[in-house]
N, C-alpha and C. Protein backbone atom coordinates (compact mmCIF):
# COMPACT_ATOMS: atom_id res chain seq x y z
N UNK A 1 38.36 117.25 41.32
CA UNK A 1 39.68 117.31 40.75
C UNK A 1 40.20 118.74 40.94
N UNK A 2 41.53 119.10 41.00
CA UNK A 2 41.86 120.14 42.26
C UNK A 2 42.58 120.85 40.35
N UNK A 3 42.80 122.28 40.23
CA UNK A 3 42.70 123.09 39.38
C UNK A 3 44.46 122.74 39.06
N UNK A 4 45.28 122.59 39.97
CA UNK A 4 46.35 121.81 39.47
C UNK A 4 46.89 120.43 38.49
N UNK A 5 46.09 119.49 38.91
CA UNK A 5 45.72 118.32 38.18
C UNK A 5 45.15 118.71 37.27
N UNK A 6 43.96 119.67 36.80
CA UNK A 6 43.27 119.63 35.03
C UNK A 6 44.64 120.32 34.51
N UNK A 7 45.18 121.79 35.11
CA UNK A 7 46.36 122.07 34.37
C UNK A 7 47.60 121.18 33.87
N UNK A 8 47.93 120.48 34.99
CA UNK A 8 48.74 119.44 34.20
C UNK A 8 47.85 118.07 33.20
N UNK A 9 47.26 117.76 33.38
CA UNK A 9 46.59 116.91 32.23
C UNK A 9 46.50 117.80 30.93
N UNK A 10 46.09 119.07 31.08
CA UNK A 10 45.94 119.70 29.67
C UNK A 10 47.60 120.13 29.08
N UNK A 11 48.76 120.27 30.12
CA UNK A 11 49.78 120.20 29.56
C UNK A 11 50.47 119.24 28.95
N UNK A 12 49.68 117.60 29.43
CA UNK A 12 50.30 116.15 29.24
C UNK A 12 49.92 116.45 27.81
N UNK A 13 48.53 116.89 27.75
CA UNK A 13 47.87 116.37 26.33
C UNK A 13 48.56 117.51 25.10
N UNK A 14 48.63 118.33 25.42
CA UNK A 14 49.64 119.45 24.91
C UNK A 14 50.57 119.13 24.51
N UNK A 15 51.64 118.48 25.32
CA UNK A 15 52.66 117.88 24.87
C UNK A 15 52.88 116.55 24.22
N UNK A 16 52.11 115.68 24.59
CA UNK A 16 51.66 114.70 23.61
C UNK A 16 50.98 114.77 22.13
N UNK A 17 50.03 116.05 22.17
CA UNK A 17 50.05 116.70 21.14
C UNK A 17 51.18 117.09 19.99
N UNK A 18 52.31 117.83 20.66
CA UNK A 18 53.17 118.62 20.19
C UNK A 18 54.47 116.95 19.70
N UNK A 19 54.01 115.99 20.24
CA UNK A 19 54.92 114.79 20.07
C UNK A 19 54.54 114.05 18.66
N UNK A 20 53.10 113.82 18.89
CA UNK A 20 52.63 113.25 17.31
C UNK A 20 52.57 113.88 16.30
N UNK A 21 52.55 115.25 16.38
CA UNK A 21 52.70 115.78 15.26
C UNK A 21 54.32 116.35 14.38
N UNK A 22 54.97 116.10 15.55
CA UNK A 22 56.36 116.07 15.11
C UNK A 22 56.64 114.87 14.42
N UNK A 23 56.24 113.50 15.15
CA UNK A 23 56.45 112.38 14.23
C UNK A 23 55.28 111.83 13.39
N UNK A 24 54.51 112.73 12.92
CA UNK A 24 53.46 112.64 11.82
C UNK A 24 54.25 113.49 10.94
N UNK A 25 55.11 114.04 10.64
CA UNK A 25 55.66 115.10 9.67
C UNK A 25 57.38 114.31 10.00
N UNK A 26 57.52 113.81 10.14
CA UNK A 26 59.19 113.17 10.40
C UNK A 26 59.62 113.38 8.97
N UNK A 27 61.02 114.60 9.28
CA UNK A 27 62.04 114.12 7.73
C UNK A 27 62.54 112.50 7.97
N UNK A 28 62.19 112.16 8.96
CA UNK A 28 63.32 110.56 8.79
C UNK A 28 62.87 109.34 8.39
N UNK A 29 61.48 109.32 8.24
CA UNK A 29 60.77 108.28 7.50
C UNK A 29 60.30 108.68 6.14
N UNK A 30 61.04 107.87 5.50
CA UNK A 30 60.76 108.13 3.94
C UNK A 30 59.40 107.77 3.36
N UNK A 31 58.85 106.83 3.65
CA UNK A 31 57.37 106.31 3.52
C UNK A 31 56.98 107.32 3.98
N UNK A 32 57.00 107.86 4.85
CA UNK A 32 55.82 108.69 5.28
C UNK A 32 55.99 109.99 4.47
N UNK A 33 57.48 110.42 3.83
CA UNK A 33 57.40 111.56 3.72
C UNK A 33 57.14 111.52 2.48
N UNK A 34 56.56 110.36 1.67
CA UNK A 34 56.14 110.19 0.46
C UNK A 34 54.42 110.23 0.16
N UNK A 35 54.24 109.43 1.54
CA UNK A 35 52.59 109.87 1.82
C UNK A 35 51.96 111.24 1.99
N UNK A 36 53.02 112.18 2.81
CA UNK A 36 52.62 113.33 2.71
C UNK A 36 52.79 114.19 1.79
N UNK A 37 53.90 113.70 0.57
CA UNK A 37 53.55 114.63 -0.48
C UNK A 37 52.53 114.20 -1.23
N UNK A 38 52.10 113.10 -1.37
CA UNK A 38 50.90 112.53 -1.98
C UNK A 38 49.86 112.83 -1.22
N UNK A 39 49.28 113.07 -0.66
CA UNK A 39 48.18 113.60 0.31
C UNK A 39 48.21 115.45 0.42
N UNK A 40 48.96 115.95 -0.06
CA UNK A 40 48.97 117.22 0.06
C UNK A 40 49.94 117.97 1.23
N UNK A 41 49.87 116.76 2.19
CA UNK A 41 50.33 117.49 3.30
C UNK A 41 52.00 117.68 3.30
N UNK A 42 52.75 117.88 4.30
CA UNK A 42 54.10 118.27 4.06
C UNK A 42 54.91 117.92 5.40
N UNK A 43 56.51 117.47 5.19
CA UNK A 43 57.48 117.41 6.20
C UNK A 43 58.30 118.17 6.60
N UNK A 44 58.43 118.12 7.78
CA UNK A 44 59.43 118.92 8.48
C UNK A 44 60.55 118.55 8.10
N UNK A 45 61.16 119.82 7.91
CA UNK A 45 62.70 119.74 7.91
C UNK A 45 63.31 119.11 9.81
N UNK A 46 64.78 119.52 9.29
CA UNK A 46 65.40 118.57 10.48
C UNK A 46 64.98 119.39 11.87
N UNK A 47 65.25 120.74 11.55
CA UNK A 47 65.44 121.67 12.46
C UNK A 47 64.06 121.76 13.40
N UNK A 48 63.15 122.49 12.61
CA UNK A 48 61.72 122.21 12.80
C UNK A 48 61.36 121.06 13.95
N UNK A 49 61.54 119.61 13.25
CA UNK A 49 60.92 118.60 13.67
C UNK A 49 62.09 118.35 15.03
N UNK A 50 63.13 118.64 15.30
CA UNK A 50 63.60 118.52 16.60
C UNK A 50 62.98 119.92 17.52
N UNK A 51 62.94 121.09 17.53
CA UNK A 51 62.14 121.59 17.90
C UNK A 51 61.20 121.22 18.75
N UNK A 52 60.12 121.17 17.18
CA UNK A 52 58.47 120.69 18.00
C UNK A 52 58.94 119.11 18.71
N UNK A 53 59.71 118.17 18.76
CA UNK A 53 59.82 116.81 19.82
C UNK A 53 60.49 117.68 20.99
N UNK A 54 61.15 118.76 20.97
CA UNK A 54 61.91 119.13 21.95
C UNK A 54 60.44 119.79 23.23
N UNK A 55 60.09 120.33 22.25
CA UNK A 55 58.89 121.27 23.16
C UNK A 55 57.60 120.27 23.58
N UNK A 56 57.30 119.16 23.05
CA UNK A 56 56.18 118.14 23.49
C UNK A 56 56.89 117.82 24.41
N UNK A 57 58.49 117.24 24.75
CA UNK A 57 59.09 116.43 25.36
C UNK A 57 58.67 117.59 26.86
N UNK A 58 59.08 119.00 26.30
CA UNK A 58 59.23 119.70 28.33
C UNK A 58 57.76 120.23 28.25
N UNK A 59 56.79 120.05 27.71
CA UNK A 59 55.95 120.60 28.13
C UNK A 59 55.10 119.11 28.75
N UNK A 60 55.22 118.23 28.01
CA UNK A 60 54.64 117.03 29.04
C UNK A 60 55.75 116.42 30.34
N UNK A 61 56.47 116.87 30.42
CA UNK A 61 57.33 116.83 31.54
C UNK A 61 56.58 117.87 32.76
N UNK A 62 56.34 119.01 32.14
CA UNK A 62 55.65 120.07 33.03
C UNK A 62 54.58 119.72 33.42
N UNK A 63 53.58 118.58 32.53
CA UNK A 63 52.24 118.24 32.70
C UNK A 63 52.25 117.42 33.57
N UNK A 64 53.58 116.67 34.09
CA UNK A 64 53.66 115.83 34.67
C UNK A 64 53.96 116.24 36.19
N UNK A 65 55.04 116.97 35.93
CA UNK A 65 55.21 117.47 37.36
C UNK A 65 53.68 118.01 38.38
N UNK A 66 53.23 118.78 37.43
CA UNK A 66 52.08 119.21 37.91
C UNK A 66 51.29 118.47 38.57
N UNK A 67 51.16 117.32 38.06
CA UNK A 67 50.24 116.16 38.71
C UNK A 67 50.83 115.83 39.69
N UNK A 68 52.06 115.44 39.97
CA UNK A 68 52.70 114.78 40.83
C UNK A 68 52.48 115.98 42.28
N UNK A 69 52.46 117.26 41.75
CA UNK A 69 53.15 118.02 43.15
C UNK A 69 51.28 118.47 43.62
N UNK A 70 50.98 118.24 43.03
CA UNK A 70 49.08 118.82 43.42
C UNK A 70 49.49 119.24 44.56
């Protein structure tokens, strides 16, 4: 596997990363944002959570390209 391809796979997963955890913290689901105050954990505001979907969205775009252009 050629050093281009692991870089983009580790950017796919990066950005897929950076995707679930934006919608694991969603202000827009109320269930959830009730689970996370009950669990300790906490939601993103609006700003925040478009953000981090903005940055999963181009960094697995980048992960992608990468693969494609090996």
């Amino acid at each position: 596997m050629s050093k281009q391809i692991k870089s983009g796979i580790i950017y796919l997963l990066l950005g897929a990363f950076f995707i679930y955890w934006a919608e694991s913290h969603s202000p827009k689901k109320i269930g959830q944002a009730i689970g996370n105050a009950l669990s300790g954990s906490y939601t993103m505001d609006e700003t925040s959570y478009y953000i981090c979907f903005g940055v999963g969205v181009l960094i697995g775009i980048m992960g992608i390209l990468k693969i494609i252009r090996k």
